[in-house]
N, C-alpha and C. Protein backbone atom coordinates (compact mmCIF):
# COMPACT_ATOMS: atom_id res chain seq x y z
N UNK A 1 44.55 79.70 77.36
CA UNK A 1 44.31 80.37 76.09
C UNK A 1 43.25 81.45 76.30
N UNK A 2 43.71 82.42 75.84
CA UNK A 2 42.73 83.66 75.55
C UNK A 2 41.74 83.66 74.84
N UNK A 3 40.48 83.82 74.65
CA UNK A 3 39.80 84.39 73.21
C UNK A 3 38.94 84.98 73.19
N UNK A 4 38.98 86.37 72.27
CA UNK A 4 38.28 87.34 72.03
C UNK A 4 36.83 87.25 71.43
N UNK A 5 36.09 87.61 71.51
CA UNK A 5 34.86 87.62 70.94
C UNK A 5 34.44 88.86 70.85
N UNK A 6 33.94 89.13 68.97
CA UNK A 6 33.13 90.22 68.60
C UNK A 6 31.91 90.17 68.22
N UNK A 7 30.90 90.63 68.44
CA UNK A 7 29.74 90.81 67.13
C UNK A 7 28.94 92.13 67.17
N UNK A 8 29.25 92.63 66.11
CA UNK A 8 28.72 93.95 65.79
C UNK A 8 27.56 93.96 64.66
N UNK A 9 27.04 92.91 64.35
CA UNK A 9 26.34 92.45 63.34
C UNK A 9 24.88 92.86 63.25
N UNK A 10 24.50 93.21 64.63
CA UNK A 10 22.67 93.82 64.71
C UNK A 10 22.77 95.05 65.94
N UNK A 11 21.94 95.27 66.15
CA UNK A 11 21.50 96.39 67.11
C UNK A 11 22.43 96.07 68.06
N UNK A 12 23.00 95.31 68.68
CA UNK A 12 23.60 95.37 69.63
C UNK A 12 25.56 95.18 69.21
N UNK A 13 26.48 95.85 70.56
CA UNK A 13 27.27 95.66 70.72
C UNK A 13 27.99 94.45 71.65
N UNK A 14 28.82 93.50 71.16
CA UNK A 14 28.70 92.50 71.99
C UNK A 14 30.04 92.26 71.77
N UNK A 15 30.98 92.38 73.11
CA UNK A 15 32.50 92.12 73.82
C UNK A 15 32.77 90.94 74.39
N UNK A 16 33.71 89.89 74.33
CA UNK A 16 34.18 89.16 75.64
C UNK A 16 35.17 88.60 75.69
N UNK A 17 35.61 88.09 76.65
CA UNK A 17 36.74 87.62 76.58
C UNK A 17 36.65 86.52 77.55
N UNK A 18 36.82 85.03 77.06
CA UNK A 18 37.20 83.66 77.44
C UNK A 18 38.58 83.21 78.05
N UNK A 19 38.83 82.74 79.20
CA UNK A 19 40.35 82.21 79.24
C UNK A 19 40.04 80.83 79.91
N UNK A 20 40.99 80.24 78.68
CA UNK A 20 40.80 78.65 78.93
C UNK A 20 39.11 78.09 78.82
N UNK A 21 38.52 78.70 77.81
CA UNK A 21 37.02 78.39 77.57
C UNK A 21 36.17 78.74 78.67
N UNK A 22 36.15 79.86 79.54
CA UNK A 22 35.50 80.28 80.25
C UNK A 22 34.94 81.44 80.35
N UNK A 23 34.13 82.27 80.27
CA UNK A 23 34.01 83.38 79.73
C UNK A 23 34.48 84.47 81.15
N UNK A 24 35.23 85.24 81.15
CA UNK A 24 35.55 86.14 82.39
C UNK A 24 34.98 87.81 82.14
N UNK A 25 34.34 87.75 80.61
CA UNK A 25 34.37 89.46 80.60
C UNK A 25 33.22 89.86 79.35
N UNK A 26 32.09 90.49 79.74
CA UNK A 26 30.60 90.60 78.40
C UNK A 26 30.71 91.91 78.85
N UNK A 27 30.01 92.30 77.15
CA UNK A 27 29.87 93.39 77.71
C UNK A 27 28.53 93.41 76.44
N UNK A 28 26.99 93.46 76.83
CA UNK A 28 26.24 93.31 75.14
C UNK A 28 24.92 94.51 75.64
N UNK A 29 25.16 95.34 74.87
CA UNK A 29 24.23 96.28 75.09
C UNK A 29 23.84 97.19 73.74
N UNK A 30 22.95 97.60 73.58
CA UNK A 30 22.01 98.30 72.58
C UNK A 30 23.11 99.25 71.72
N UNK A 31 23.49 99.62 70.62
CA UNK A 31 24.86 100.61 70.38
C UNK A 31 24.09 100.96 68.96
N UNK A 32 22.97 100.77 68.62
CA UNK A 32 22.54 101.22 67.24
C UNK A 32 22.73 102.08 66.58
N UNK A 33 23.81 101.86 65.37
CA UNK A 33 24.48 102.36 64.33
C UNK A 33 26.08 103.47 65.24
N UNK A 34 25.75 103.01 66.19
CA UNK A 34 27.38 103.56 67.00
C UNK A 34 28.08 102.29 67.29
N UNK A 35 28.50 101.30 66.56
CA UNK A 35 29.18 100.11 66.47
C UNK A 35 30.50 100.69 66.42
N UNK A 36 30.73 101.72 64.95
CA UNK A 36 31.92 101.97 64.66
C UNK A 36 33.03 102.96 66.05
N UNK A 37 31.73 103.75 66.52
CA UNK A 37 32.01 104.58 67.50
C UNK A 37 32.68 103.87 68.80
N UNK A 38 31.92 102.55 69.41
CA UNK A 38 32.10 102.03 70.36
C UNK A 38 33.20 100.84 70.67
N UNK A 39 33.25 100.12 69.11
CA UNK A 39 33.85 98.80 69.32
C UNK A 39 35.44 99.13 69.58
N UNK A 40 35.99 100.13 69.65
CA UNK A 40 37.45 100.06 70.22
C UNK A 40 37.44 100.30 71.33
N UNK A 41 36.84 101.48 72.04
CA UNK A 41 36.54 101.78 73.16
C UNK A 41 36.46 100.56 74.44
N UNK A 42 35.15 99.79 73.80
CA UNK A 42 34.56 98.70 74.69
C UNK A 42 35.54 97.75 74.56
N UNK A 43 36.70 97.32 73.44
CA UNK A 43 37.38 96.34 73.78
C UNK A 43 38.79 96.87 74.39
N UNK A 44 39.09 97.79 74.44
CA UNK A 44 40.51 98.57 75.42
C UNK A 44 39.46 98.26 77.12
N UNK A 45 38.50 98.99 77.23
CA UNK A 45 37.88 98.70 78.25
C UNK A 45 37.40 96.83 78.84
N UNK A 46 37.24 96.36 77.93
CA UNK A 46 37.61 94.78 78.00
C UNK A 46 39.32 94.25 78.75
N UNK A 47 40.17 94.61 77.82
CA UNK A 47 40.97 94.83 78.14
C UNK A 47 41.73 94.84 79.33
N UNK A 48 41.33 96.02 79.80
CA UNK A 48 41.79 96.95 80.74
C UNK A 48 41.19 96.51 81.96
N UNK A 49 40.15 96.21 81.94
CA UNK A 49 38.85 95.67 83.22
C UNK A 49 40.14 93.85 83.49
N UNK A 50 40.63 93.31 82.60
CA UNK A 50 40.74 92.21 82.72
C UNK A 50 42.61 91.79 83.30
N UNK A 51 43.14 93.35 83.02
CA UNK A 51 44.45 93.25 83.29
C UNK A 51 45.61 92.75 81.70
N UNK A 52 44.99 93.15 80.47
CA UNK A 52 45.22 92.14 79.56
C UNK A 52 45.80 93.77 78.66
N UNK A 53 46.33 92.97 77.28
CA UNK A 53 46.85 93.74 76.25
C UNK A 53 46.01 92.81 75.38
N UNK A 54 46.45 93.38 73.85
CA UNK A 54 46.17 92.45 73.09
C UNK A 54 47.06 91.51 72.71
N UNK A 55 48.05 91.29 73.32
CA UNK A 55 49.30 90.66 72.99
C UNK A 55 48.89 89.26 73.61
N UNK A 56 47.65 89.48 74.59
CA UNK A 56 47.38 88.58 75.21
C UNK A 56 46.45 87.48 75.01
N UNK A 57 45.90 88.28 73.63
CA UNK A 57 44.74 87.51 72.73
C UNK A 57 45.34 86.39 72.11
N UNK A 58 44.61 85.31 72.16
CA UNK A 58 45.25 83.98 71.62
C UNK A 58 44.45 83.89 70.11
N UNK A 59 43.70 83.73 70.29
CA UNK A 59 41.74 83.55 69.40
C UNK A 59 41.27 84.92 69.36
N UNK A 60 40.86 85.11 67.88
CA UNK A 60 40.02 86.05 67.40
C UNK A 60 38.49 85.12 67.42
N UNK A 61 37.17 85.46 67.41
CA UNK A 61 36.13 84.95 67.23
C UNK A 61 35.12 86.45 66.61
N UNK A 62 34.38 86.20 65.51
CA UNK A 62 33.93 86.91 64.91
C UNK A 62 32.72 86.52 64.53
N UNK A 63 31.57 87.66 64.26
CA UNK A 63 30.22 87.30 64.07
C UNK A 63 30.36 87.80 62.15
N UNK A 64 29.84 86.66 61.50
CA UNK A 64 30.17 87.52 60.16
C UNK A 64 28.95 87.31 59.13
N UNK A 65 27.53 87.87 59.64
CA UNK A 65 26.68 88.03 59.21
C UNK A 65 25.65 86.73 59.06
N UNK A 66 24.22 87.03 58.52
CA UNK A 66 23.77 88.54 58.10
C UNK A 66 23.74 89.32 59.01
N UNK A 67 23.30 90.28 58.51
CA UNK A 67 23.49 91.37 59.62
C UNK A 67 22.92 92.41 59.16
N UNK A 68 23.67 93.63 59.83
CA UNK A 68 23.85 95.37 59.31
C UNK A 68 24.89 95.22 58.55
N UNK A 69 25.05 95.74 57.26
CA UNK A 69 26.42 95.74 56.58
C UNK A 69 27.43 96.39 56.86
N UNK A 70 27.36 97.51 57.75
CA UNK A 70 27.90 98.46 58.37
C UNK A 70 28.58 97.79 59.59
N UNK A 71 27.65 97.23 60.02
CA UNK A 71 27.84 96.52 61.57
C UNK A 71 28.94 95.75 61.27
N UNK A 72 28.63 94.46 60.94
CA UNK A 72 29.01 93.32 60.19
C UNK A 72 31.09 93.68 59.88
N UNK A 73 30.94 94.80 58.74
CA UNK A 73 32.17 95.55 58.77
C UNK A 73 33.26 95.63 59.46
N UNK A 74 32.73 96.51 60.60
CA UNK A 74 33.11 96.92 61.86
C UNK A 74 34.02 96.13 62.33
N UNK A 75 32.88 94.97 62.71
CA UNK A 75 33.56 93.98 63.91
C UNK A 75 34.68 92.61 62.70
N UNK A 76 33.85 92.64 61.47
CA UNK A 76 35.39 92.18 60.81
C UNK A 76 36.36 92.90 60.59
N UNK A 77 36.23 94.13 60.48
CA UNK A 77 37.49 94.97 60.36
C UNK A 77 38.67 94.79 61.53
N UNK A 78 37.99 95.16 62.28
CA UNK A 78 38.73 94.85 64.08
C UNK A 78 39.47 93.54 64.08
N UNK A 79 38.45 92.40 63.81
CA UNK A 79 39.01 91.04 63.78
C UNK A 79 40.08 90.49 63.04
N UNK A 80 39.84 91.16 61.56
CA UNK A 80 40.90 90.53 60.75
C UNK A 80 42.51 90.86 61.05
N UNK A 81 41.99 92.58 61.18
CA UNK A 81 43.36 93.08 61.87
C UNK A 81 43.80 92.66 62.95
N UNK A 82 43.65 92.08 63.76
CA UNK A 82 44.00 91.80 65.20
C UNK A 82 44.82 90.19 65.23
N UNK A 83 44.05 90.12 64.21
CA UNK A 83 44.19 88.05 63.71
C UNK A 83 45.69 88.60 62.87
N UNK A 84 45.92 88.90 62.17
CA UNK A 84 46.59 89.67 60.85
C UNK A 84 47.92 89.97 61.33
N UNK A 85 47.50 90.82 62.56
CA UNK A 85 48.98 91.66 63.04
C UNK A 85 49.66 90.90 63.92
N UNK A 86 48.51 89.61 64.90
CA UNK A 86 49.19 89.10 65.65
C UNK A 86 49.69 87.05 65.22
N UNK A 87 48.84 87.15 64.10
CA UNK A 87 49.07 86.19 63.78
C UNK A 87 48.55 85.05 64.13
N UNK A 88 47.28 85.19 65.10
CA UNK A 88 46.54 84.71 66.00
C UNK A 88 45.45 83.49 64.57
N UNK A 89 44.31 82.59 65.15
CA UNK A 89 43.66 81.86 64.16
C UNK A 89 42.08 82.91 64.93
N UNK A 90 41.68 82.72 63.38
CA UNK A 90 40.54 83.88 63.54
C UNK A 90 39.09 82.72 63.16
N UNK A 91 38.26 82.80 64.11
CA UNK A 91 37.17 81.84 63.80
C UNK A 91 35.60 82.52 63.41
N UNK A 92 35.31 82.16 62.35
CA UNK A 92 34.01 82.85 61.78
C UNK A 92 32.54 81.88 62.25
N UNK A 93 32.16 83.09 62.86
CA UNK A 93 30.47 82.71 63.30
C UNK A 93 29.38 83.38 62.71
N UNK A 94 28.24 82.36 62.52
CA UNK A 94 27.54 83.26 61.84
C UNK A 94 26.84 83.47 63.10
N UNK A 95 25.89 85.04 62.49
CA UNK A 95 25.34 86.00 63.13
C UNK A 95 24.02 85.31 63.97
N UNK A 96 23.65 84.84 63.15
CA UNK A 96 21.96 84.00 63.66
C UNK A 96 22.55 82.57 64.43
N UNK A 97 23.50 82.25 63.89
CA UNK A 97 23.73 81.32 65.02
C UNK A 97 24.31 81.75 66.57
N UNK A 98 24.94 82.68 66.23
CA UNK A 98 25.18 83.32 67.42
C UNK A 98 24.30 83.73 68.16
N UNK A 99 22.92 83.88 68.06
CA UNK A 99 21.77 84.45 68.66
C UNK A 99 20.89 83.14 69.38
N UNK A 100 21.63 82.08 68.67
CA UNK A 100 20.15 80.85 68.85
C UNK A 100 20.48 80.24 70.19
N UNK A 101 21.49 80.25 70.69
CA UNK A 101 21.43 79.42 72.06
C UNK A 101 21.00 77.85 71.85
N UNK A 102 21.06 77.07 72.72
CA UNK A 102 21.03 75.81 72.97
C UNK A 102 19.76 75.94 73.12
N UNK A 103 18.92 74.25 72.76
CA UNK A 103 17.70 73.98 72.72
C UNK A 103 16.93 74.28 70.88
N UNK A 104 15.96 74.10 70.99
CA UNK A 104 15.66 74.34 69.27
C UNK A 104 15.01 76.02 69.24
N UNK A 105 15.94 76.32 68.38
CA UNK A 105 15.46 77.99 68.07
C UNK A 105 15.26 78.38 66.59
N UNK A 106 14.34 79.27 66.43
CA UNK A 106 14.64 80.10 65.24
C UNK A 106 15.05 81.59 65.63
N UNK A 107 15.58 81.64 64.72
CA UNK A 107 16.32 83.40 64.87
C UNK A 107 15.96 84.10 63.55
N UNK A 108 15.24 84.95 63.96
CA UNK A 108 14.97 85.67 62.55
C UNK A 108 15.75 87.04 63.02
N UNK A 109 16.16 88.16 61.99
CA UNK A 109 16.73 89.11 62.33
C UNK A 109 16.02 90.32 60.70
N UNK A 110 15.63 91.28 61.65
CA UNK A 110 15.02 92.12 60.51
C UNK A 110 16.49 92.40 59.28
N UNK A 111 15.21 91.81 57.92
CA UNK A 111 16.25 92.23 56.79
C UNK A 111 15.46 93.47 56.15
N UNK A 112 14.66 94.21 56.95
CA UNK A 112 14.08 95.10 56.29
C UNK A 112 13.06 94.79 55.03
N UNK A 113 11.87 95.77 54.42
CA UNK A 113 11.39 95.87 53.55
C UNK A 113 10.26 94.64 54.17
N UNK A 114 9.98 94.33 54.90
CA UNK A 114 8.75 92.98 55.34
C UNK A 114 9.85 91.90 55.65
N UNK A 115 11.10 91.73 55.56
CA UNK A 115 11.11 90.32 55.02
C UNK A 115 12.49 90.28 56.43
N UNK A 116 12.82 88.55 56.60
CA UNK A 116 13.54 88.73 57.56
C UNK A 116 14.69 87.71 57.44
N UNK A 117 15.93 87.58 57.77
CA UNK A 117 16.97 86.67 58.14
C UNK A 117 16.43 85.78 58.84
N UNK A 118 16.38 84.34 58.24
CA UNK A 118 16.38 83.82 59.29
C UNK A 118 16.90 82.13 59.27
N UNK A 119 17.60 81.73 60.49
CA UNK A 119 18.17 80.77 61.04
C UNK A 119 17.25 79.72 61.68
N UNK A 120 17.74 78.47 61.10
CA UNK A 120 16.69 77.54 62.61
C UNK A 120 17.91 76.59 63.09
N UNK A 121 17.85 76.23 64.54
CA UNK A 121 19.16 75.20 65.08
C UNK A 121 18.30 74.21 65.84
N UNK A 122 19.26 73.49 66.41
CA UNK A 122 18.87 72.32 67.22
C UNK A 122 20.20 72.42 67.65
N UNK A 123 20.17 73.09 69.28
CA UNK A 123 21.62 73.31 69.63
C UNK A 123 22.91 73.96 68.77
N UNK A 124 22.57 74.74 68.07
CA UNK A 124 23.43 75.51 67.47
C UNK A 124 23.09 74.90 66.30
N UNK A 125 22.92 73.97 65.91
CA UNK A 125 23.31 72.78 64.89
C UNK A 125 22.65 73.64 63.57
N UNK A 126 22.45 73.87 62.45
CA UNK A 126 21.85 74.14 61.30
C UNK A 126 20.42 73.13 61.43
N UNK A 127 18.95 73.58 61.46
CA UNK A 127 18.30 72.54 60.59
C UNK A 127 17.80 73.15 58.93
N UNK A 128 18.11 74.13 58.82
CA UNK A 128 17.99 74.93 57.53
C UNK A 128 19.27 75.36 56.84
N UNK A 129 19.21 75.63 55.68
CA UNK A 129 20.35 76.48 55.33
C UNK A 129 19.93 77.87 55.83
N UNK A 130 20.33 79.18 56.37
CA UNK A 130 20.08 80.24 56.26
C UNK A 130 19.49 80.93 55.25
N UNK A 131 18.71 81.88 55.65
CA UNK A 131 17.89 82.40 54.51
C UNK A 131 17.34 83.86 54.66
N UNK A 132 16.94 84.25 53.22
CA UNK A 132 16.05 85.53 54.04
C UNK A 132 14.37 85.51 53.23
N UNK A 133 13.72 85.67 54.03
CA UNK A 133 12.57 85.58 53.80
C UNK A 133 11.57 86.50 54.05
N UNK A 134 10.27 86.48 53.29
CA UNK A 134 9.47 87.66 53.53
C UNK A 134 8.58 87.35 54.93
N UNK A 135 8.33 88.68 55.67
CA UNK A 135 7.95 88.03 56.93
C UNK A 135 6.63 86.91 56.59
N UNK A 136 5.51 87.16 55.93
CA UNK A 136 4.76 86.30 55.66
C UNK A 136 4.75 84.78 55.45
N UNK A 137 5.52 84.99 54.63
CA UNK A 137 6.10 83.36 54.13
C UNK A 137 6.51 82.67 55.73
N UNK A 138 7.49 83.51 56.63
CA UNK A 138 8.12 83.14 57.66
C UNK A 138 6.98 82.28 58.46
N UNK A 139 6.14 83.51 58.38
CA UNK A 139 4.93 83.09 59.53
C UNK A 139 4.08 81.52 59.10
N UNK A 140 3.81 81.65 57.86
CA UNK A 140 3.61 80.02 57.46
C UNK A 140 4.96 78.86 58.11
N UNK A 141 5.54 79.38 57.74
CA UNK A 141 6.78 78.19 57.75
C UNK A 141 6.83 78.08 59.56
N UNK A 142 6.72 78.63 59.89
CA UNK A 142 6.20 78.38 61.66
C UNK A 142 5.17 77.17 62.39
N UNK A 143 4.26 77.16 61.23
CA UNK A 143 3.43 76.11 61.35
C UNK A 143 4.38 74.51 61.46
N UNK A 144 5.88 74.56 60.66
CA UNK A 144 6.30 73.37 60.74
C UNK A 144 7.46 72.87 61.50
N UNK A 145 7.61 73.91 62.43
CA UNK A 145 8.64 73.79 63.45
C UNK A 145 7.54 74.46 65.08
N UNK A 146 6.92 73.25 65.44
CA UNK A 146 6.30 73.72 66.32
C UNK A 146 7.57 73.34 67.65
N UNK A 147 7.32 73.89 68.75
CA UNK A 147 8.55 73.43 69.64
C UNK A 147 9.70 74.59 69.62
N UNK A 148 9.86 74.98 68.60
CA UNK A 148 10.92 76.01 68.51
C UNK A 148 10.77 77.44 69.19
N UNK A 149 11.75 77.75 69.63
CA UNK A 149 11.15 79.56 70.39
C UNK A 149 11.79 80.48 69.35
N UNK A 150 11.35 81.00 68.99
CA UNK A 150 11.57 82.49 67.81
C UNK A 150 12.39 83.46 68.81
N UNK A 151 13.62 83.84 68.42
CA UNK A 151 14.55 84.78 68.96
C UNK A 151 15.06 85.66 68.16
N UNK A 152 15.29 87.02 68.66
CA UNK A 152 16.17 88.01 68.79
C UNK A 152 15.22 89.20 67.91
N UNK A 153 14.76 89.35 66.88
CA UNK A 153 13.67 90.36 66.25
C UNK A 153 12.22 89.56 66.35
N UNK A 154 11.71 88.72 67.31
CA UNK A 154 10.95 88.38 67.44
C UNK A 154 9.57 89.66 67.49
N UNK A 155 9.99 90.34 68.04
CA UNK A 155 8.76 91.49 67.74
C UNK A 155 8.04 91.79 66.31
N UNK A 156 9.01 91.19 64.98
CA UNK A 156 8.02 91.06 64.42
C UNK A 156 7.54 90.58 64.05
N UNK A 157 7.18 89.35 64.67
CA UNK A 157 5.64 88.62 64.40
C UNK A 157 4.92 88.86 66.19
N UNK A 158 5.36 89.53 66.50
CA UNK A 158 4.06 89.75 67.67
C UNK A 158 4.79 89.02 68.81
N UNK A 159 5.85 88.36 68.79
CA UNK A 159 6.54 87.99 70.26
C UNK A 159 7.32 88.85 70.93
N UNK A 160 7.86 88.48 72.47
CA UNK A 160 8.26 89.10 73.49
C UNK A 160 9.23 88.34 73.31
N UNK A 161 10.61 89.48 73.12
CA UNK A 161 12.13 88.63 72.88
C UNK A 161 12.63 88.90 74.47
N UNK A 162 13.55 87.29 73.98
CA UNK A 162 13.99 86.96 75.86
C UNK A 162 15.48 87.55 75.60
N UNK A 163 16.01 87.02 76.59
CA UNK A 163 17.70 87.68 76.47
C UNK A 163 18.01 86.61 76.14
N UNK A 164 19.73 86.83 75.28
CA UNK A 164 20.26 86.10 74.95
C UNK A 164 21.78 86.44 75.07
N UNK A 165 22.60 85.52 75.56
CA UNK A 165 23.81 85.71 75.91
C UNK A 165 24.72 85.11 74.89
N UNK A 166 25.16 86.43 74.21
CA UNK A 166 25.69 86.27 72.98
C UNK A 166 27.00 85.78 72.81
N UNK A 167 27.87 86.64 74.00
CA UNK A 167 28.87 85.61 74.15
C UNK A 167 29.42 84.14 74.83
N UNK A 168 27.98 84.17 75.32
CA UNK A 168 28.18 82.28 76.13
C UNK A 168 28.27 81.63 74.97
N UNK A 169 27.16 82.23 73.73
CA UNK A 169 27.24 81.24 72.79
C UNK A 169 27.93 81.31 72.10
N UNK A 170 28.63 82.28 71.19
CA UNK A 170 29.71 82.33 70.79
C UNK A 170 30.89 81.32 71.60
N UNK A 171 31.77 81.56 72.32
CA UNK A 171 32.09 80.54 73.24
C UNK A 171 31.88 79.03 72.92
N UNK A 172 30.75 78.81 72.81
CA UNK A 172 30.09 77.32 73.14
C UNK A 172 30.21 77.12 71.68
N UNK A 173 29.91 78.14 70.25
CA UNK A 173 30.12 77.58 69.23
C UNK A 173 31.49 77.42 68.65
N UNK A 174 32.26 78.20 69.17
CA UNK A 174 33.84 78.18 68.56
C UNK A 174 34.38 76.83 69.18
N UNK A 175 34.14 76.07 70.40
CA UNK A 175 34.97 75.33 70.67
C UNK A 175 34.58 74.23 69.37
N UNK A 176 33.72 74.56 68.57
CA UNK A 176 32.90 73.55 67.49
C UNK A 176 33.61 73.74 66.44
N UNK A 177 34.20 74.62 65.99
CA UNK A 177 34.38 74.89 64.39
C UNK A 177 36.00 75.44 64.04
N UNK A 178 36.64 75.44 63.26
CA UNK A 178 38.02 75.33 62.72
C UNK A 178 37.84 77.18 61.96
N UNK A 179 39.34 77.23 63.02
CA UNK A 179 39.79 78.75 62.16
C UNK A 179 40.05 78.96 60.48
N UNK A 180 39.46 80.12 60.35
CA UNK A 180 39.62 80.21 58.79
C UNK A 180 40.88 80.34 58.07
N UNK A 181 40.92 79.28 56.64
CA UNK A 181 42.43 79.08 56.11
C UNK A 181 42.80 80.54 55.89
N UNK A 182 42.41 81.20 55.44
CA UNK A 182 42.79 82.31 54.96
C UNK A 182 41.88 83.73 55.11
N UNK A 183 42.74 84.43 56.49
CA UNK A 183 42.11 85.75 56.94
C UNK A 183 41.46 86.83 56.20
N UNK A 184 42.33 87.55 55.42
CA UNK A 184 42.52 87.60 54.31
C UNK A 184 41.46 87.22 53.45
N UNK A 185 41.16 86.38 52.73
CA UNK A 185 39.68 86.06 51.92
C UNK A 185 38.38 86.01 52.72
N UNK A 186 38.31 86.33 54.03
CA UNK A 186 37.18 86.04 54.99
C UNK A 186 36.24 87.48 54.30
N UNK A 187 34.90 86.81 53.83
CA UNK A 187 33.68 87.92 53.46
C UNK A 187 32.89 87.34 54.31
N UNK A 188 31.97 88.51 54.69
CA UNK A 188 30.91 88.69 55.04
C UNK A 188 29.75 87.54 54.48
N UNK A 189 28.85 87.22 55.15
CA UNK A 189 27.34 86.52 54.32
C UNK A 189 26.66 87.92 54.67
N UNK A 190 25.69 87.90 53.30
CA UNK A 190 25.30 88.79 52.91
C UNK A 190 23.81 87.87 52.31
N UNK A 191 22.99 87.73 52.97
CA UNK A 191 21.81 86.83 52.43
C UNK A 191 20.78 87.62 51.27
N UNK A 192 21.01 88.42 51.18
CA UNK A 192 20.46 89.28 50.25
C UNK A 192 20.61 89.07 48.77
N UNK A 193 22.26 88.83 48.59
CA UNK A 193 22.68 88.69 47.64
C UNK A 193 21.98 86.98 47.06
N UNK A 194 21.27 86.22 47.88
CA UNK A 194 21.30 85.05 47.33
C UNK A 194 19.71 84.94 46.52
């Protein structure tokens, strides 16, 4: 089995492609606000690097916020259609979980204006509902998850962000979770709105 992986959801552009749950093809590099520009490009070049069509895609996998709303877009636009035309099962990830990697993490992701997205896991796992918060507040609430490493906009509270391999985890979270009933009704999270 094939499966595709997108996330266009933050500063970065992030490609791959899995066969038989293995990852054979990344591609995650800096593309800020050229998501729309890049994400066909980089996945024909996915593609193409791999000997593949899209005929060959089994699994759609998608990052579907929070995010950039723009971003976010993008890479569902790509996805739904691809799921849509080929009839393929399309699996929705969220954005901050996609960032957290194995071990206990928080993921905050700038929501702008002070305040930030943010995720906490235990191996992917949820220990929060998602949220967005003002950075301040964040920085208290730190006091009660000691142990945890702060990822991906960590710069703003004053940390040094590590790498993170967006599509290992992606990967590692889809073999977890059930394709969505209906392509078609798949929205965005939008934490703002809550």
């Amino acid at each position: 089995m094939n499966s595709l992986f997108i996330d266009t959801s933050t500063k970065y552009l992030c490609i791959g492609i899995a066969k038989d749950n293995n990852v054979i093809y990344k591609y995650q590099q800096e593309a800020i606000k050229k998501q729309s520009e890049l994400t066909i490009p980089f996945l024909k070049k996915a593609l193409d690097e791999n000997n593949m069509t899209l005929n060959d895609i089994d699994e759609v996998n998608v990052t579907i916020g929070p995010g950039s709303f723009t971003g976010i877009r993008i890479g569902m636009c790509v996805a739904k259609v691809l799921a849509s035309m080929k009839n393929i099962p399309l699996k929705a990830i969220s954005s901050l979980n996609a960032y957290a990697s194995l071990g206990k993490k928080i993921v905050i992701l700038d929501a702008k204006a002070k305040r930030v997205y943010l995720g906490i896991y235990n191996d992917n796992v949820k220990v929060i509902d998602e949220m967005v918060v003002e950075i301040e507040t964040f920085k208290e609430m730190l006091k009660d998850y000691d142990g945890y490493d702060v990822v991906l906009d960590s710069y703003l509270i004053g940390l040094e962000s590590e790498e993170i391999d967006v599509i290992e985890n992606m990967n590692r979270i889809s073999k977890t979770i059930q394709p969505v009933d209906n392509v078609d009704a798949l929205v965005p999270i939008y934490l703002k709105d809550r």
